[in-house]
Every structure is written in C-alpha cells, then in structure tokens.
PDB file of N, CA and C in Angstrom:
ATOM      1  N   UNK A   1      79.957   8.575 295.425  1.00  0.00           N
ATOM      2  CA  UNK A   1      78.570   8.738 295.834  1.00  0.00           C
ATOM      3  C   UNK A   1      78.549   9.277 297.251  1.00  0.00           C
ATOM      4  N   UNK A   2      78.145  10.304 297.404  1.00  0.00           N
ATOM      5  CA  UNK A   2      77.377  11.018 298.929  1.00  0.00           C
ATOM      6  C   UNK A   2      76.728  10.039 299.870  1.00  0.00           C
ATOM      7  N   UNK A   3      76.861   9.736 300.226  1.00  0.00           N
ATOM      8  CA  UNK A   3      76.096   9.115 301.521  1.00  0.00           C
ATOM      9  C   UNK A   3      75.061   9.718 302.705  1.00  0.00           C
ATOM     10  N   UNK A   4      73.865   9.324 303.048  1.00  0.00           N
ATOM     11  CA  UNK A   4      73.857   9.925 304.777  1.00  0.00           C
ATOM     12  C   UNK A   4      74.644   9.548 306.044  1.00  0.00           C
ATOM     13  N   UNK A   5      73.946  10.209 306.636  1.00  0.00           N
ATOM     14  CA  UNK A   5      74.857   9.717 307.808  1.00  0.00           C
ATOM     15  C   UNK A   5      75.290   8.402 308.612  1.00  0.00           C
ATOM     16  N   UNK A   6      73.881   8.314 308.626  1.00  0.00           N
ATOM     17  CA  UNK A   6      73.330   6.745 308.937  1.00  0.00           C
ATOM     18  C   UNK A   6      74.134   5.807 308.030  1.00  0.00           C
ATOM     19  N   UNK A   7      74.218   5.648 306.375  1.00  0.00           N
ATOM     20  CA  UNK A   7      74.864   4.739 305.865  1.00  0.00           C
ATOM     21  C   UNK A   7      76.202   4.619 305.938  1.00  0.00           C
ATOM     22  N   UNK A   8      76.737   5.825 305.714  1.00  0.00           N
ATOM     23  CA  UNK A   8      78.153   6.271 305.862  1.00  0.00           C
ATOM     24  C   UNK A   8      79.310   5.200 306.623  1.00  0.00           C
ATOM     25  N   UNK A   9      78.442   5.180 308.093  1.00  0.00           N
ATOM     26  CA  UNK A   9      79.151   4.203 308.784  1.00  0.00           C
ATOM     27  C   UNK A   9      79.004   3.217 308.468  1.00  0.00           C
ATOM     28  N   UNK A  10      78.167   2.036 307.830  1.00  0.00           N
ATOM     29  CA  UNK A  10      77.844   1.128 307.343  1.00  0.00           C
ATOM     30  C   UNK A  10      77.794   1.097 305.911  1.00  0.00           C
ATOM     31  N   UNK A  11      79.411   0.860 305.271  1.00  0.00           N
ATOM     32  CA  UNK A  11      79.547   0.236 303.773  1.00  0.00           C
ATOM     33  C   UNK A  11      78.739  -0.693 303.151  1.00  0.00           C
ATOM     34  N   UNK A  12      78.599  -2.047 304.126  1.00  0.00           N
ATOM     35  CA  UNK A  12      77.889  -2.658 303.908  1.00  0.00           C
ATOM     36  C   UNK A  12      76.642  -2.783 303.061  1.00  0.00           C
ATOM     37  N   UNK A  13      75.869  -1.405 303.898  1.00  0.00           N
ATOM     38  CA  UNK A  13      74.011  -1.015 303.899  1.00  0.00           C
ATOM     39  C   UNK A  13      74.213   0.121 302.196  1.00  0.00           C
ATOM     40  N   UNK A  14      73.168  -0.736 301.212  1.00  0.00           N
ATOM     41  CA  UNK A  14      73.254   0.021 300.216  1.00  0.00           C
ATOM     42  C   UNK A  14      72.191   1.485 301.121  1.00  0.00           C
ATOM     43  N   UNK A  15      72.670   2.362 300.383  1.00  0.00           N
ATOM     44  CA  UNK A  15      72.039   3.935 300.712  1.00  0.00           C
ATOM     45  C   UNK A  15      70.259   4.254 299.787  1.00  0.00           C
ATOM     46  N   UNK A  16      69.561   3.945 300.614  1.00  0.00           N
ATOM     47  CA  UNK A  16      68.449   4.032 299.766  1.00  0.00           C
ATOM     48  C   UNK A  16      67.285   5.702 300.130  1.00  0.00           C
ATOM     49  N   UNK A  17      68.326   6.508 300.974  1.00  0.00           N
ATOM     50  CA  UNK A  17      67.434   7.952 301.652  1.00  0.00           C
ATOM     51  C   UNK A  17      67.504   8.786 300.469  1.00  0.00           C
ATOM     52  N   UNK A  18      66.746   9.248 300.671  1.00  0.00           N
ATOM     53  CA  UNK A  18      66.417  10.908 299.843  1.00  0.00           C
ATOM     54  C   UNK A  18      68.142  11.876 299.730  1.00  0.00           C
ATOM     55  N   UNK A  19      68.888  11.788 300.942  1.00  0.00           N
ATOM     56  CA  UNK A  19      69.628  12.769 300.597  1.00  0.00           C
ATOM     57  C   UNK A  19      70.992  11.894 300.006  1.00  0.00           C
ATOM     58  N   UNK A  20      70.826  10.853 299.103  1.00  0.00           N
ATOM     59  CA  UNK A  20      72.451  10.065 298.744  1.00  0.00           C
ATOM     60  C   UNK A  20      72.092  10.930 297.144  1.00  0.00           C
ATOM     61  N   UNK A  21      73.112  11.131 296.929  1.00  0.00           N
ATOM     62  CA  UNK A  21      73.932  11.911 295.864  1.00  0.00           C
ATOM     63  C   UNK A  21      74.953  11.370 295.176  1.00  0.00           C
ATOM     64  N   UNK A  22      74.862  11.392 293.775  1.00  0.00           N
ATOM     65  CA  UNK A  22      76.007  11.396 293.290  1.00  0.00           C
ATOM     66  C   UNK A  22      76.767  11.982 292.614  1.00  0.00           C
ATOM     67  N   UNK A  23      78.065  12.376 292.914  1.00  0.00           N
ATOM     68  CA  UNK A  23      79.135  13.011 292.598  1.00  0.00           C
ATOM     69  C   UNK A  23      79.728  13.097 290.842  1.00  0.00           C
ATOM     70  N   UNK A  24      79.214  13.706 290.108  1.00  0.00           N
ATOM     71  CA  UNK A  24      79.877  13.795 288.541  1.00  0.00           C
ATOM     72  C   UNK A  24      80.613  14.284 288.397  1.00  0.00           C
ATOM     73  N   UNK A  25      81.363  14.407 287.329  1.00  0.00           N
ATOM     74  CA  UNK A  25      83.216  15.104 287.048  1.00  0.00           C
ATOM     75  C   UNK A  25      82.270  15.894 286.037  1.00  0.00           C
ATOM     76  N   UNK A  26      82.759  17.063 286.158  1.00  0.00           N
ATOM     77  CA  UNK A  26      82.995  18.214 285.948  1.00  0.00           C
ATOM     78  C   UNK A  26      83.073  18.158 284.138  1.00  0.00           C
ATOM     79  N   UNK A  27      84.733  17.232 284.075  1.00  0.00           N
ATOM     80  CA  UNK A  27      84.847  17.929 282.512  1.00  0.00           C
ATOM     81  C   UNK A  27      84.017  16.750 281.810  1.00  0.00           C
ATOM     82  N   UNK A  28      83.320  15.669 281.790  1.00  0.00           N
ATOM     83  CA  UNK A  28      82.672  15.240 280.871  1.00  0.00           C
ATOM     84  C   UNK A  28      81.428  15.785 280.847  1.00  0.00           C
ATOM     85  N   UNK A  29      80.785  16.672 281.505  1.00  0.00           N
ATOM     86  CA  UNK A  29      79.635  17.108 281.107  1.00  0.00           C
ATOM     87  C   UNK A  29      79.822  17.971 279.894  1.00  0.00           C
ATOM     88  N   UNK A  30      78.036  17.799 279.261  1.00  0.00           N
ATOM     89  CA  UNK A  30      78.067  18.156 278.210  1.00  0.00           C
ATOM     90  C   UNK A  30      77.183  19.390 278.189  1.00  0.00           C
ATOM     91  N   UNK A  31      77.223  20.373 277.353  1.00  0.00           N
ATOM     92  CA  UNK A  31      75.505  21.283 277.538  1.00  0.00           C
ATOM     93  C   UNK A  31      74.370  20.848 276.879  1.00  0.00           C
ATOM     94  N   UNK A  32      73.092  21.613 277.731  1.00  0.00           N
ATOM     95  CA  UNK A  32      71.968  21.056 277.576  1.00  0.00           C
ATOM     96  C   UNK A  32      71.832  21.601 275.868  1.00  0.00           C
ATOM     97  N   UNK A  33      70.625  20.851 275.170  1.00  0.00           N
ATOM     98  CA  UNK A  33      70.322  21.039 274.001  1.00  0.00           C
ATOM     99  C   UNK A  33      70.073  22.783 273.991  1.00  0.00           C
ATOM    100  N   UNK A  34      69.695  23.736 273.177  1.00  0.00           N
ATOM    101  CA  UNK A  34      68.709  24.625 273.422  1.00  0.00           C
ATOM    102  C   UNK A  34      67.434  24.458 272.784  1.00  0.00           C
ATOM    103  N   UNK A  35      66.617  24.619 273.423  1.00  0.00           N
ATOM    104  CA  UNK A  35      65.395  24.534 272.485  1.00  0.00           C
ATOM    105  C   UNK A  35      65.031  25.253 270.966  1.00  0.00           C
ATOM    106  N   UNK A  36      64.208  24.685 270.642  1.00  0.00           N
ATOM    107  CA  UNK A  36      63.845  25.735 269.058  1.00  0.00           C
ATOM    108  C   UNK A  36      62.910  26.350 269.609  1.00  0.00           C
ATOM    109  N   UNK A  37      62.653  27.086 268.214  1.00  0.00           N
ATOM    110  CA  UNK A  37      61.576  28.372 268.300  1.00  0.00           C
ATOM    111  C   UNK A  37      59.859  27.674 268.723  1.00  0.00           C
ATOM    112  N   UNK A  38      59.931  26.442 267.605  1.00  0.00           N
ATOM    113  CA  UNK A  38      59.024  25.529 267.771  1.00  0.00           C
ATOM    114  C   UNK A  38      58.569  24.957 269.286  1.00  0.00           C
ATOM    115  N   UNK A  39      59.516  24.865 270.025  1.00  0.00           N
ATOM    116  CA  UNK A  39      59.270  24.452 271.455  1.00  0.00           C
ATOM    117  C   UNK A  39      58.881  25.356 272.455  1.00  0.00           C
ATOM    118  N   UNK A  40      59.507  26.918 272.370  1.00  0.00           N
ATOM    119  CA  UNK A  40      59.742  28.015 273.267  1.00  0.00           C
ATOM    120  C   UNK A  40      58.057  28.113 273.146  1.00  0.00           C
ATOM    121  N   UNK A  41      57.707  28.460 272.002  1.00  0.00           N
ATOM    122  CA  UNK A  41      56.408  28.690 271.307  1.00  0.00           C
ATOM    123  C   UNK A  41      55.578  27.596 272.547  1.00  0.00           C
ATOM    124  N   UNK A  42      55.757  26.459 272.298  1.00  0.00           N
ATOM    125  CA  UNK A  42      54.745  25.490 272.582  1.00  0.00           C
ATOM    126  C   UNK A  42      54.912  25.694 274.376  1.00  0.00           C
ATOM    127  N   UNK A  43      55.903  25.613 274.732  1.00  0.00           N
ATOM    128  CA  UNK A  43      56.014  25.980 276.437  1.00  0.00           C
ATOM    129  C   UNK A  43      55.232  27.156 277.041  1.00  0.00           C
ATOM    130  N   UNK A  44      55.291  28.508 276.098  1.00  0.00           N
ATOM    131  CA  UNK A  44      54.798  29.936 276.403  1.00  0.00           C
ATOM    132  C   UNK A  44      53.527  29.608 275.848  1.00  0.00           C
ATOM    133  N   UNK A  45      52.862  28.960 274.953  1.00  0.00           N
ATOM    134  CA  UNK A  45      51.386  28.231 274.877  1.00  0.00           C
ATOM    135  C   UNK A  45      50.906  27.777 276.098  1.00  0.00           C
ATOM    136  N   UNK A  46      51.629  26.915 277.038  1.00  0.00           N
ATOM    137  CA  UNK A  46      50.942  26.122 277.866  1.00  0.00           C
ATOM    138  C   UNK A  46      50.936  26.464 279.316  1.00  0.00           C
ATOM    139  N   UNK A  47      51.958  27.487 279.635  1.00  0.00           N
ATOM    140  CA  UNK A  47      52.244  28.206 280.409  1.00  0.00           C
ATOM    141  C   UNK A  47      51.139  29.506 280.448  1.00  0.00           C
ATOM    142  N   UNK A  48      50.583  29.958 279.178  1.00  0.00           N
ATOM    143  CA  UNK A  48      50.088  30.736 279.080  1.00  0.00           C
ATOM    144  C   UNK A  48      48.339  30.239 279.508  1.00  0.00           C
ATOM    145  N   UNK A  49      48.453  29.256 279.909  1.00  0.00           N
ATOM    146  CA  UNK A  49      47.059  28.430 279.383  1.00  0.00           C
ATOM    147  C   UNK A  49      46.682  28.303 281.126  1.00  0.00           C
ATOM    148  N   UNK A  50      47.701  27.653 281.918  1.00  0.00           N
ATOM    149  CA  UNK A  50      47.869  27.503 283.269  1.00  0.00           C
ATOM    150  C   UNK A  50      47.863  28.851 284.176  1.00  0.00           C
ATOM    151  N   UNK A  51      48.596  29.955 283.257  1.00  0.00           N
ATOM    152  CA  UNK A  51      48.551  31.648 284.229  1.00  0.00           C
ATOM    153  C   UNK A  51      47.452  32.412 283.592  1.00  0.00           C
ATOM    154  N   UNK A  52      46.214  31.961 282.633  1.00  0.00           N
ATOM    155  CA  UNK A  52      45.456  33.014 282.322  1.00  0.00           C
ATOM    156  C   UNK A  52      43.683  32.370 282.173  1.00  0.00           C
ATOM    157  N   UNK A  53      42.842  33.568 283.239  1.00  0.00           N
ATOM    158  CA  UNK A  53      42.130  33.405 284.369  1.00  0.00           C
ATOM    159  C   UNK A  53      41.136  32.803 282.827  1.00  0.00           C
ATOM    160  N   UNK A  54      40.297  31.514 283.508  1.00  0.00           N
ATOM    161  CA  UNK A  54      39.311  31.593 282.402  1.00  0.00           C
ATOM    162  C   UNK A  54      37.715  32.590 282.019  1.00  0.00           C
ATOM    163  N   UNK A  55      38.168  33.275 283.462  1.00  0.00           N
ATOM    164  CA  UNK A  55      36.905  34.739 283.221  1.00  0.00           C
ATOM    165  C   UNK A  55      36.836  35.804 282.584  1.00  0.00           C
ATOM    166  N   UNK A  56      37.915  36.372 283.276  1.00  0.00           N
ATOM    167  CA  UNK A  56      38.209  37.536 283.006  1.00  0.00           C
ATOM    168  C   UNK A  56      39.185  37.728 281.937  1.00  0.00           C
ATOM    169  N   UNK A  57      40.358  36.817 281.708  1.00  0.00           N
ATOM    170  CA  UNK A  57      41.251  36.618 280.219  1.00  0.00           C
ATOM    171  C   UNK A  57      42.233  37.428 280.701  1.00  0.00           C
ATOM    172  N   UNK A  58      42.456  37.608 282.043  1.00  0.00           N
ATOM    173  CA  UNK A  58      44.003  38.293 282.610  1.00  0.00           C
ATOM    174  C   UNK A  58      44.722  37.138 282.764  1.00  0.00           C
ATOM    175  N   UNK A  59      46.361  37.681 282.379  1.00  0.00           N
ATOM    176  CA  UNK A  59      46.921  36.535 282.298  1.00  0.00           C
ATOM    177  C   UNK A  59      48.493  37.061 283.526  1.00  0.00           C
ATOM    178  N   UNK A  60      48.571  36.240 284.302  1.00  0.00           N
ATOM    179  CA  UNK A  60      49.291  36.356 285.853  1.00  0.00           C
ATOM    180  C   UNK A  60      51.042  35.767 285.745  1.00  0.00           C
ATOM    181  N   UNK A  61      51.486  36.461 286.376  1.00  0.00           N
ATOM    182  CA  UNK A  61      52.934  36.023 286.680  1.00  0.00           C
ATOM    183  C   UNK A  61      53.081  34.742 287.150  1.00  0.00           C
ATOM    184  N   UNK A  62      51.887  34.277 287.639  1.00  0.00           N
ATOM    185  CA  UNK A  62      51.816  33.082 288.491  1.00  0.00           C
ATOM    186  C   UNK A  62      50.883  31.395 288.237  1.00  0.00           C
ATOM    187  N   UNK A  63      50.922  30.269 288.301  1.00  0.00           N
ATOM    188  CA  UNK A  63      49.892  29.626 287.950  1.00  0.00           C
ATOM    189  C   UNK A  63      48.990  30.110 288.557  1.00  0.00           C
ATOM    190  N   UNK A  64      47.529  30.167 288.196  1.00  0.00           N
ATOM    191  CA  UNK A  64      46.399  29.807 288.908  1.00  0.00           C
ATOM    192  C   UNK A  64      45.868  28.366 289.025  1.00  0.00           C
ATOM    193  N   UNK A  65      45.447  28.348 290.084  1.00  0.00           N
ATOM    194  CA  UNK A  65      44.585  27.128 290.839  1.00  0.00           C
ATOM    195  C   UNK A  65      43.700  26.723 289.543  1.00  0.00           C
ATOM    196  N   UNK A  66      43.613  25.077 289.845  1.00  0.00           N
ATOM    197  CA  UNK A  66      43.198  24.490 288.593  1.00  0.00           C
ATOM    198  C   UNK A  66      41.591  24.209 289.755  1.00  0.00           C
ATOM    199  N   UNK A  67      41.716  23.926 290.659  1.00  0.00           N
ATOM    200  CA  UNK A  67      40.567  23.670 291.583  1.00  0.00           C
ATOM    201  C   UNK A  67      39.681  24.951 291.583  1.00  0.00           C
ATOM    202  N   UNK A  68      39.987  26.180 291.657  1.00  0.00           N
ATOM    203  CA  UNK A  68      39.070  27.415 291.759  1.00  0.00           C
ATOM    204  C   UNK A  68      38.987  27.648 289.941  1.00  0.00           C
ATOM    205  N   UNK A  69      39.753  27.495 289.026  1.00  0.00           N
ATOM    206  CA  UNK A  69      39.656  27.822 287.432  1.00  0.00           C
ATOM    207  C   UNK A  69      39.469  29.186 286.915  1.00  0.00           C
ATOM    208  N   UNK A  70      39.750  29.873 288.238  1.00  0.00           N
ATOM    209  CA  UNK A  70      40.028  31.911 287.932  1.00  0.00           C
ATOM    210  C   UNK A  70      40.904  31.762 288.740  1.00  0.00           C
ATOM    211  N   UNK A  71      40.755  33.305 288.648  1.00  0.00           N
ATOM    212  CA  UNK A  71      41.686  34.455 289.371  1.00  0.00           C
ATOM    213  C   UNK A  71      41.091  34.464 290.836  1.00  0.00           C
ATOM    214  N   UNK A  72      41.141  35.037 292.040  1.00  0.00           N
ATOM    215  CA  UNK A  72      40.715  35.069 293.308  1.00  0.00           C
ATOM    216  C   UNK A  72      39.779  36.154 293.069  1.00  0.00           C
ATOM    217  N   UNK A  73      40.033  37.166 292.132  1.00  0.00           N
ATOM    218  CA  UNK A  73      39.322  38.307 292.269  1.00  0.00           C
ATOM    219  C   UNK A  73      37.795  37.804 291.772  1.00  0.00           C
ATOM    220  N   UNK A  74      37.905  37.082 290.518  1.00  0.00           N
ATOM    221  CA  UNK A  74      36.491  36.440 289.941  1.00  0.00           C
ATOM    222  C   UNK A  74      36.428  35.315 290.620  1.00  0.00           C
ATOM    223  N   UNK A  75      36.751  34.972 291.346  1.00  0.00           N
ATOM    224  CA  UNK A  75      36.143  33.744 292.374  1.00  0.00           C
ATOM    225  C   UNK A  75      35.381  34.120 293.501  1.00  0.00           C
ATOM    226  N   UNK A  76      36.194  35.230 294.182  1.00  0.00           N
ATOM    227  CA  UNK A  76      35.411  35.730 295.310  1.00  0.00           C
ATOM    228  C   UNK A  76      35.702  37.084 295.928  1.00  0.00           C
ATOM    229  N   UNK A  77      36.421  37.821 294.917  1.00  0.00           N
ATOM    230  CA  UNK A  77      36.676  39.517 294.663  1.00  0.00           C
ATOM    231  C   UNK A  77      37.852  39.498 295.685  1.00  0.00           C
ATOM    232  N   UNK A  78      38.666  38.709 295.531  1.00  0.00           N
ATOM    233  CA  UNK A  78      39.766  39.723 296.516  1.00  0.00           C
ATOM    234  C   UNK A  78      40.257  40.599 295.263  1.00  0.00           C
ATOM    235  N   UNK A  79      41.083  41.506 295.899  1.00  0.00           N
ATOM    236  CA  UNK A  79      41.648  42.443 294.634  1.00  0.00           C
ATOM    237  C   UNK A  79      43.116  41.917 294.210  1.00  0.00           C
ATOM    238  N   UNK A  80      43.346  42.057 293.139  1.00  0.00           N
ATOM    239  CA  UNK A  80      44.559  41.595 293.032  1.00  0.00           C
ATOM    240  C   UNK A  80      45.753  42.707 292.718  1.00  0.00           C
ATOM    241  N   UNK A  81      47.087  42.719 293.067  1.00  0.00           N
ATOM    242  CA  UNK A  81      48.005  43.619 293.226  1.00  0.00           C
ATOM    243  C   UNK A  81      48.553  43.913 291.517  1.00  0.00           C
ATOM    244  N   UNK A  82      48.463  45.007 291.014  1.00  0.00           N
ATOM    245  CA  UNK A  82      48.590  45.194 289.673  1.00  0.00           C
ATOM    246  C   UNK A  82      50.179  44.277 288.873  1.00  0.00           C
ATOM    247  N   UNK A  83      50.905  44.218 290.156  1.00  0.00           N
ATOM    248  CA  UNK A  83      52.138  43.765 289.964  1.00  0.00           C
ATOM    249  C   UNK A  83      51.917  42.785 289.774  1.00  0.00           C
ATOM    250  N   UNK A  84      51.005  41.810 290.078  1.00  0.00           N
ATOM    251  CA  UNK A  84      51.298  40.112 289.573  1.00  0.00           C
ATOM    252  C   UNK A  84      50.261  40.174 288.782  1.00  0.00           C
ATOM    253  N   UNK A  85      50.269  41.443 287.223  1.00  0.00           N
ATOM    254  CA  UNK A  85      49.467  40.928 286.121  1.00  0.00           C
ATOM    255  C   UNK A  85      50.732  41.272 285.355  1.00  0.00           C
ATOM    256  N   UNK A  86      50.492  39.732 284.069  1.00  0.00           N
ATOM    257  CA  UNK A  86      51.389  40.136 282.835  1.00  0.00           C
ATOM    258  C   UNK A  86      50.895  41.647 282.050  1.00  0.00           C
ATOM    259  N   UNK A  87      51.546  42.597 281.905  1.00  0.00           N
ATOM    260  CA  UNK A  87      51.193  43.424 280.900  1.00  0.00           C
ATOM    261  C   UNK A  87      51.406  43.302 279.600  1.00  0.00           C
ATOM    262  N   UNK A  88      50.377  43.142 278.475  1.00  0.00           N
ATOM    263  CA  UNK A  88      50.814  42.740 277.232  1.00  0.00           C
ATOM    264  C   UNK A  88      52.088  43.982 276.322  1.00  0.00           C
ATOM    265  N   UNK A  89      52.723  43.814 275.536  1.00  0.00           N
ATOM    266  CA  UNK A  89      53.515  44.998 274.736  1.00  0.00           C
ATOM    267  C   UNK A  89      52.065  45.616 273.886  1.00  0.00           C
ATOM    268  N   UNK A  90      52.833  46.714 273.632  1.00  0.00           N
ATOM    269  CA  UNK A  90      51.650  47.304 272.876  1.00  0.00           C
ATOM    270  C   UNK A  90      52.026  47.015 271.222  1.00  0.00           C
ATOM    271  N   UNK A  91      50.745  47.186 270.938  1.00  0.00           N
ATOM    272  CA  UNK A  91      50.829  46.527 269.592  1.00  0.00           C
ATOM    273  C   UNK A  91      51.544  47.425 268.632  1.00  0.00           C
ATOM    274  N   UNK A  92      52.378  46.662 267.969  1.00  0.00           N
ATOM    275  CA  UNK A  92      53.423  47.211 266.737  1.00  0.00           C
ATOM    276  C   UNK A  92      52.414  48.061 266.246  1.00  0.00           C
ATOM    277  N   UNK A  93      52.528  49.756 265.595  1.00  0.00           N
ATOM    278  CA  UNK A  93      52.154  50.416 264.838  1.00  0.00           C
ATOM    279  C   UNK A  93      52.825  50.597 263.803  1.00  0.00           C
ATOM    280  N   UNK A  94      52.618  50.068 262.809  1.00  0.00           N
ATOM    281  CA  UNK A  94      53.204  50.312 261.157  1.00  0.00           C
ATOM    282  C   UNK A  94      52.827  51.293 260.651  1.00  0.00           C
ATOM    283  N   UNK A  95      53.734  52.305 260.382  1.00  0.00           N
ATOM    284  CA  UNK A  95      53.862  53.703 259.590  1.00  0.00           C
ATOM    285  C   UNK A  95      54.545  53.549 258.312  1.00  0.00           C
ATOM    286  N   UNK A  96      53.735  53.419 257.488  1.00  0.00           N
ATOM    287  CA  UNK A  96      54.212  53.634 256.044  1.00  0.00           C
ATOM    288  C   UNK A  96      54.732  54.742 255.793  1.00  0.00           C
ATOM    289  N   UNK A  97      55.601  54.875 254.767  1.00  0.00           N
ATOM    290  CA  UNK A  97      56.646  55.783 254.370  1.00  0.00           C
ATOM    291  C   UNK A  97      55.843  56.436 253.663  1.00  0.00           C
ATOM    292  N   UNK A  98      55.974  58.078 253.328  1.00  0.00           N
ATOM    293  CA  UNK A  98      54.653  58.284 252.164  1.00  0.00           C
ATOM    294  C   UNK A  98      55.169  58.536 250.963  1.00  0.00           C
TER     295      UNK A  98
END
C-alpha cells in the first residue's frame, strides 16, 4: 500500500488521505467484461439524451447543462462552433437491382 507522506513516517497511524493507494500484481488481473450490443445501445441512448438540446434537437459532442436544458445558442444565442455538433451519417440509400 502507497502511503502519504505524513503517514509514511508513522506505521503506527492507519492512512486515511485521498492520495493512499494500493499496489496490485499485475499477473492476477483479469479483463474487464465487454459489454453487449444490448448495453452499448442503452449507454448511446442516455448519452444521447444528456448531449441533445431539448429545442432545437441538435445533438453535441458534449453534455449540456441540465440547469439551462438547451444549447447556449437557444438559451441566449451565442453561436455555436460547427465542430462541437454531432453530424448524423447519411441515411443508407437502397438501390435495388433491376
């Protein structure tokens, strides 16, 4: 276990600061699960829910503020930089064979 500084010198004093750490070995770690499709889905749902403005229906690289509930631009017109909007893909066009 890492210690601060302060405890370090004192074995004694259990370590109760923000920066005590502890040290894991390497080869018993295991890897993380991966998620399913079912989950990715439900994360990019809720994520999508938190970055997209409830006015205007642009949806941002970034959270928006749950206190203002838009974008800055429909709150109080600043403009916003085209770069921090998601651009959607364009929609699949299906061409039938003739």
């Amino acid at each position: 276990m890492l210690r601060c500084r302060l405890c370090a010198t004192r074995t004694q004093w259990s370590c109760r600061h923000p920066t005590r750490g502890f040290l894991l070995r390497v080869d018993l770690a295991v890897p993380k699960l991966t998620p399913t499709l079912a989950q990715e889905w439900a994360l990019d749902r809720a994520m999508a829910a938190r970055q997209t403005c409830g006015q205007c229906k642009r949806r941002f690289y970034i959270c928006l503020s749950k206190k203002l509930g838009c974008c800055l631009e429909c709150f109080d017109g600043t403009p916003t930089h085209p770069s921090s909007l998601m651009t959607l893909p364009a929609p699949a066009v299906h061409r039938l064979a003739a």
